[in-house]
Protein backbone atom coordinates (compact mmCIF):
# COMPACT_ATOMS: atom_id res chain seq x y z
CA UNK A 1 45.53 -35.52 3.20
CA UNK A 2 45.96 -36.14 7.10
CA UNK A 3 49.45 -37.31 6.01
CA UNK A 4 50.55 -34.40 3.46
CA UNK A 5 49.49 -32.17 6.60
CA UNK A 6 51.17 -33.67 9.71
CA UNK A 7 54.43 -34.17 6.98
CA UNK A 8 54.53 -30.01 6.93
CA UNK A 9 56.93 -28.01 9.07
CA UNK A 10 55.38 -26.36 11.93
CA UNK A 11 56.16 -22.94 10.47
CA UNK A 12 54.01 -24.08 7.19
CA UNK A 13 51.16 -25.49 8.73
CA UNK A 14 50.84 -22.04 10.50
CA UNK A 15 51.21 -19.68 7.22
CA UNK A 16 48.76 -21.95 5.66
CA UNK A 17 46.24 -21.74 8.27
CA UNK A 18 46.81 -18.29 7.93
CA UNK A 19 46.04 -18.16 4.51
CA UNK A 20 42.75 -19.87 5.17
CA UNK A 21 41.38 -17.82 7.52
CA UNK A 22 42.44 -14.64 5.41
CA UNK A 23 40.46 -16.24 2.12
CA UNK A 24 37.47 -17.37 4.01
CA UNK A 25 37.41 -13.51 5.46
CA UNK A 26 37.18 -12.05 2.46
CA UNK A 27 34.74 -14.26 1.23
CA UNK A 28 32.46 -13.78 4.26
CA UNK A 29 33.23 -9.84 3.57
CA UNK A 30 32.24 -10.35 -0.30
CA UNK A 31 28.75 -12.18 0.88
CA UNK A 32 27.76 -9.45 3.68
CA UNK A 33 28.42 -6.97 0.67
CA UNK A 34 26.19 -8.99 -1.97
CA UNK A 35 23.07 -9.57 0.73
CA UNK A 36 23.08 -5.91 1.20
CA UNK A 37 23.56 -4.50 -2.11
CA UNK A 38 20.63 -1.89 -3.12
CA UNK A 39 17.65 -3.51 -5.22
CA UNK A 40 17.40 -2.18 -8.66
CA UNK A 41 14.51 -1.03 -10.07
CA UNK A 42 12.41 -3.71 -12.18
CA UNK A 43 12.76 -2.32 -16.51
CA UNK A 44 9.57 -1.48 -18.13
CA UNK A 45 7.38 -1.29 -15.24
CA UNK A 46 5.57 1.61 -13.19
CA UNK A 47 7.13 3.03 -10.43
CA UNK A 48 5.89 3.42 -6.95
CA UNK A 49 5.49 7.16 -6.16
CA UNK A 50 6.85 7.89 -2.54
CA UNK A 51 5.75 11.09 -0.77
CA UNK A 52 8.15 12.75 1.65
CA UNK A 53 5.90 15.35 4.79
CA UNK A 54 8.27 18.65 5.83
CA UNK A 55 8.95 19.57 8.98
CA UNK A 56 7.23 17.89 11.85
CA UNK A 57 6.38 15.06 9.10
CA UNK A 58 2.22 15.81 8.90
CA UNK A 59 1.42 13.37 6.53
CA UNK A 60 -2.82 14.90 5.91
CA UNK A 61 -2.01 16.95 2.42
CA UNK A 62 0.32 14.40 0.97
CA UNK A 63 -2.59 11.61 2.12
CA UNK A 64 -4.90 13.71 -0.56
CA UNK A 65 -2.59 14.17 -2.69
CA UNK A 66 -1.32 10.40 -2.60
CA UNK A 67 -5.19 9.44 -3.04
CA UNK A 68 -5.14 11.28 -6.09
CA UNK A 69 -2.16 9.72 -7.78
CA UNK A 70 -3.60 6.15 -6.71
CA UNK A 71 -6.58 7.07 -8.87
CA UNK A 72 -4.60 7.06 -12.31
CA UNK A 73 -3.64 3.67 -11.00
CA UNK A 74 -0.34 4.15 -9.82
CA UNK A 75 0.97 3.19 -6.51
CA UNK A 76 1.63 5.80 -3.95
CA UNK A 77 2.64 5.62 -0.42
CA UNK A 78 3.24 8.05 2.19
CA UNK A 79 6.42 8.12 3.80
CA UNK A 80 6.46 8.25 7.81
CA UNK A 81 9.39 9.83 9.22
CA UNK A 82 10.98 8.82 12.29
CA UNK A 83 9.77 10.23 15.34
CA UNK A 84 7.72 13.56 14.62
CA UNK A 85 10.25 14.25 11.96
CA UNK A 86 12.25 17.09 13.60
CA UNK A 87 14.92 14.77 14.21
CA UNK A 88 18.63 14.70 11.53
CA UNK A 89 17.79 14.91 8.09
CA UNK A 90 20.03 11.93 7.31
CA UNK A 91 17.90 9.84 9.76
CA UNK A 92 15.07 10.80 7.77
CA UNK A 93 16.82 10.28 4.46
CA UNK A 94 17.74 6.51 5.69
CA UNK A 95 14.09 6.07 6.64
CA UNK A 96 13.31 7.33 3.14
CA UNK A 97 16.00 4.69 1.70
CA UNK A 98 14.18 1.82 3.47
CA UNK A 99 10.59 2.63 1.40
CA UNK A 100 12.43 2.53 -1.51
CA UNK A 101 13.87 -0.80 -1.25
CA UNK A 102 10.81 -1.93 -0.52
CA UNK A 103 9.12 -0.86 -3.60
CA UNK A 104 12.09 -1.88 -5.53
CA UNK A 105 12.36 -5.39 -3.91
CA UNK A 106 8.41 -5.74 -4.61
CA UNK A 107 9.34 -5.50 -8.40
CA UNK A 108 8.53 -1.28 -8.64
CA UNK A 109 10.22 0.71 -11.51
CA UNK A 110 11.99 3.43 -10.59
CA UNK A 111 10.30 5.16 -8.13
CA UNK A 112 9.17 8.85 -8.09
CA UNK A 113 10.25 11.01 -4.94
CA UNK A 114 7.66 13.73 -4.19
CA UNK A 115 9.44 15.63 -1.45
CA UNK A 116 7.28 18.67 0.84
CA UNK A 117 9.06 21.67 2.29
CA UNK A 118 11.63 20.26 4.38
CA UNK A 119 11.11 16.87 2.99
CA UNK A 120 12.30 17.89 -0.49
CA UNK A 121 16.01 18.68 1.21
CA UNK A 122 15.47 14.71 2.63
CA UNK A 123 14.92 13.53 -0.93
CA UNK A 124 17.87 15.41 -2.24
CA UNK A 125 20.13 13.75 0.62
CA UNK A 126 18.67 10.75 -0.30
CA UNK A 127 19.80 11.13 -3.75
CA UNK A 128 23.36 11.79 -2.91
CA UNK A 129 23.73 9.40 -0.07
CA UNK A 130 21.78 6.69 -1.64
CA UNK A 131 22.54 6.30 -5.31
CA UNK A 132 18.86 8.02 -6.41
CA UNK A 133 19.98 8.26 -10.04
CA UNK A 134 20.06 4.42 -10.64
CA UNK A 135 16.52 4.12 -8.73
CA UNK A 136 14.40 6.82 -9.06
CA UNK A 137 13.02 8.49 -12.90
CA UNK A 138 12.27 11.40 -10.97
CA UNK A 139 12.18 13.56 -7.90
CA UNK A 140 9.76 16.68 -7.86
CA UNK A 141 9.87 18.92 -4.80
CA UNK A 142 6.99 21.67 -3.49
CA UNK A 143 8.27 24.60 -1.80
CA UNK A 144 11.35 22.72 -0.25
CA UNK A 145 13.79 24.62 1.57
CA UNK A 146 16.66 23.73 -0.73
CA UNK A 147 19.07 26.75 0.09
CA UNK A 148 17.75 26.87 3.68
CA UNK A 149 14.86 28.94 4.98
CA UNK A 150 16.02 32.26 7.42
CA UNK A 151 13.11 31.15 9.99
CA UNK A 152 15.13 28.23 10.47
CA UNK A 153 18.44 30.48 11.14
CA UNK A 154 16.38 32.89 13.21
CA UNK A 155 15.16 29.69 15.75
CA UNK A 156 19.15 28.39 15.64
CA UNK A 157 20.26 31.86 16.91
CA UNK A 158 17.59 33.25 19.37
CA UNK A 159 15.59 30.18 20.59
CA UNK A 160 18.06 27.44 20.28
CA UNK A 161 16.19 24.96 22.53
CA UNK A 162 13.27 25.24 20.08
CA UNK A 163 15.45 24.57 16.97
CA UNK A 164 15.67 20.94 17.16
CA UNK A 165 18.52 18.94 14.65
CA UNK A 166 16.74 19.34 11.41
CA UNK A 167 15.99 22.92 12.40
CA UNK A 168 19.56 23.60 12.13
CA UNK A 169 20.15 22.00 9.47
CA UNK A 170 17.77 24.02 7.26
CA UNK A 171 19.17 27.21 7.87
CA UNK A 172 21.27 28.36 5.47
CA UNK A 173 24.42 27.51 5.03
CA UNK A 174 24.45 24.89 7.52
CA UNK A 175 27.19 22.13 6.96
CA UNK A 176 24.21 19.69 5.56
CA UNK A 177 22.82 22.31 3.62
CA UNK A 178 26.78 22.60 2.35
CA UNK A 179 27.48 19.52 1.38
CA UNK A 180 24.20 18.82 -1.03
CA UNK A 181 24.81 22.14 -2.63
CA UNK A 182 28.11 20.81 -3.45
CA UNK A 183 27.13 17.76 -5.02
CA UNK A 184 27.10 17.62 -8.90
CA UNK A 185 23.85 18.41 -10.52
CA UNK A 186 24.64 16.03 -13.28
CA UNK A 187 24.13 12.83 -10.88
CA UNK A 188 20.73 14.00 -10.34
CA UNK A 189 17.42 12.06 -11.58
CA UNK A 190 15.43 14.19 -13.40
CA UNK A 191 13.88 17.41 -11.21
CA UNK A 192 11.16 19.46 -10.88
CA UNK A 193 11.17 21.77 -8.39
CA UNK A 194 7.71 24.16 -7.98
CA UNK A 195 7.28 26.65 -5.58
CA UNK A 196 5.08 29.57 -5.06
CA UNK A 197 5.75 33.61 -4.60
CA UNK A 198 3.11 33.48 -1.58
CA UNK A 199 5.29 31.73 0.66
CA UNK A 200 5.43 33.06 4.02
CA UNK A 201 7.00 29.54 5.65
CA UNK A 202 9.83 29.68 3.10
CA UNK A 203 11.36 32.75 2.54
CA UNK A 204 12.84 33.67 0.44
CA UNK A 205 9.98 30.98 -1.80
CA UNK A 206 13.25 31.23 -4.36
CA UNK A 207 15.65 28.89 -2.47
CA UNK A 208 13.86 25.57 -3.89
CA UNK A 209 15.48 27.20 -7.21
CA UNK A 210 17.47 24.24 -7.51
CA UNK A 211 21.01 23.98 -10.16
CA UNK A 212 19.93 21.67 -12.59
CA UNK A 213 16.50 21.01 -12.42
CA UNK A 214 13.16 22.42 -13.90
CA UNK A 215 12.63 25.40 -11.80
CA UNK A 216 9.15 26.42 -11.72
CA UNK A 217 7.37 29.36 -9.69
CA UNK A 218 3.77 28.44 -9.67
CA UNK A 219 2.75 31.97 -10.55
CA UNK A 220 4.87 32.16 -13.37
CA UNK A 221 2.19 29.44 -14.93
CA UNK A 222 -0.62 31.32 -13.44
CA UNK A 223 0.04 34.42 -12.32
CA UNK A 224 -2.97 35.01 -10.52
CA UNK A 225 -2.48 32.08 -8.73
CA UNK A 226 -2.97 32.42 -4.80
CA UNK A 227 -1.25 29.18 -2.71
CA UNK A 228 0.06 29.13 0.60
CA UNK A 229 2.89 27.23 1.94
CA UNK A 230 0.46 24.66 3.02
CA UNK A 231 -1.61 24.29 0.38
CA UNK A 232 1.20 23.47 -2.03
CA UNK A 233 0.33 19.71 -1.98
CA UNK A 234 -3.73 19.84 -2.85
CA UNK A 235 -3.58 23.27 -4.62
CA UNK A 236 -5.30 22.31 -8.02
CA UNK A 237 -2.60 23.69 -10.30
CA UNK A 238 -0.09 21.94 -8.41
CA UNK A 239 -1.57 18.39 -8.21
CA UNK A 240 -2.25 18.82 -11.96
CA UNK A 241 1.65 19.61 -12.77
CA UNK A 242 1.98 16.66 -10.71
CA UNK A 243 0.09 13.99 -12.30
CA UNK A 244 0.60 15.23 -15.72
CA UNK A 245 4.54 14.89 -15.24
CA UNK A 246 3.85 11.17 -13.69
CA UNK A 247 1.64 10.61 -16.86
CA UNK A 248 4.46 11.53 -18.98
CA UNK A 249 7.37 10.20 -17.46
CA UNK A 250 9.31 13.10 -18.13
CA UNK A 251 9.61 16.57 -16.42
CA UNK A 252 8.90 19.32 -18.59
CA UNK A 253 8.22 23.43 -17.68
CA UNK A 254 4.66 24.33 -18.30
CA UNK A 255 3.34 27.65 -19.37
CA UNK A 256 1.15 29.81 -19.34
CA UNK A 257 -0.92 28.40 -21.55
CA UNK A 258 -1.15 25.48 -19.64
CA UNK A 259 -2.39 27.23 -16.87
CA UNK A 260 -6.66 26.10 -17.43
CA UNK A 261 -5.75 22.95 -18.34
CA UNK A 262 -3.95 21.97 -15.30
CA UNK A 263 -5.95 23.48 -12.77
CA UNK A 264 -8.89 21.33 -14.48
CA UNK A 265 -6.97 18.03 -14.17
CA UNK A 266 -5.89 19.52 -10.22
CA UNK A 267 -9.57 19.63 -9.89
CA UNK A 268 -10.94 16.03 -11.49
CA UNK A 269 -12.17 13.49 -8.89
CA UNK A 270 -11.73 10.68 -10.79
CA UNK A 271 -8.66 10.85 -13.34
CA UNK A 272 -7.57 8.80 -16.19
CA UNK A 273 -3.94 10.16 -17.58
């Protein structure tokens, strides 16, 4: 070998070398690629049901409502934003990416995004940024801000300094805002977006009315049904939607005549499916 080398030209020992160093980048390029490649969700088993907070990332509701979902035996974990959650949506959406590799690498079937006010718009950039239709069955959002919400766009405009990053971006037609609206509703996991009329944090309640997805205004279930921005994660009729469409699998519009039912199973301590 020594010989067939040192019996080269000078000119073809260097274009050789060169050749070398070119194959072992790609390979070394190839490699980084593999290591970091998403985990995909493990066939015929549960997945882990990840809770996104809104704006300023309180996590107490979605800690009930998480308890609750534990109790039909699934797994459920809270997601905590970075910082107090007022920071870029897309930092929020990577923090979001990180839980789900974690349930996926822990052997989780695709997951379940539950995404709160502002943290609804983080699942949906998730989605898009992140590949959620090969990992996640489903993604159901309660009174997010999908469309934007005009007390963000009031904040941007006269109190700027209050309006942190993801305060501009949820006013309407921000460039984030944009972009997701742009995005093709037929990449989407399965949706279910709920929302109720009463909304006085999200107005107008109508812009989680999402392209795609099973659009549901909580009063149009049961119409005397009185829920506040903040009590969309433990209101009865809401948790029950919730865990009947995790007992399912599937997301599917209820009626009216659903309306008892689902309020009951909102209201069970202890729940079986």
């Amino acid at each position: 070998m020594i010989r067939w080398w040192t019996g080269l030209s000078r000119r073809r020992q260097l274009l050789l070398g060169m050749l070398t160093l070119v194959v072992v980048a790609v390979a070394v390029t190839v490699g980084v690629r593999t290591s970091h490649r998403a985990p995909a969700p493990t066939e015929d088993r549960p997945g882990t049901v990840l809770l996104v907070p809104g704006y300023g990332g309180s996590t107490g509701s979605l800690d009930v409502l998480a308890a609750r979902i534990r109790r039909t035996g699934r797994t459920a974990t809270v997601v905590r934003l970075a910082g107090n959650g007022t920071g870029d949506l897309a930092v929020q959406a990577r923090v979001l990416n990180g839980y789900v590799n974690s349930a996926l690498r822990a052997g989780s079937g695709p997951v379940t995004v539950i995404g709160y006010s502002a943290g609804g718009v983080v699942a949906w950039l998730w989605d898009v940024d992140y590949g959620g239709a090969a990992r996640a069955g489903m993604i159901i959002t309660l009174g997010s801000p999908l469309h934007g919400a005009r007390i963000a766009a009031i904040g941007a405009v006269f109190d700027p300094g209050a309006c942190p990053v993801a305060c501009q971006q949820l006013a309407p037609g921000s460039a984030l805002l944009t972009r997701l609206q742009r995005s093709p509703a037929k990449d989407r996991p399965p949706w279910l977006s709920l929302w109720t009329d009463d909304d006085q944090t999200v107005q107008p309640p109508d812009s989680a009315r999402l392209a795609g997805a099973v659009n549901v205004p909580l009063q149009g279930v049961c119409p005397q049904a009185d829920i506040s921005h903040s009590q969309l994660p433990t209101a009865p009729l809401v948790d029950g939607i919730v865990l009947r469409t995790l007992a399912a699998n599937r997301v599917t519009a209820p009626s009216r005549s659903d309306c008892t039912a689902l309020e009951a199973l909102g209201k069970l301590p202890n729940l079986g499916t």
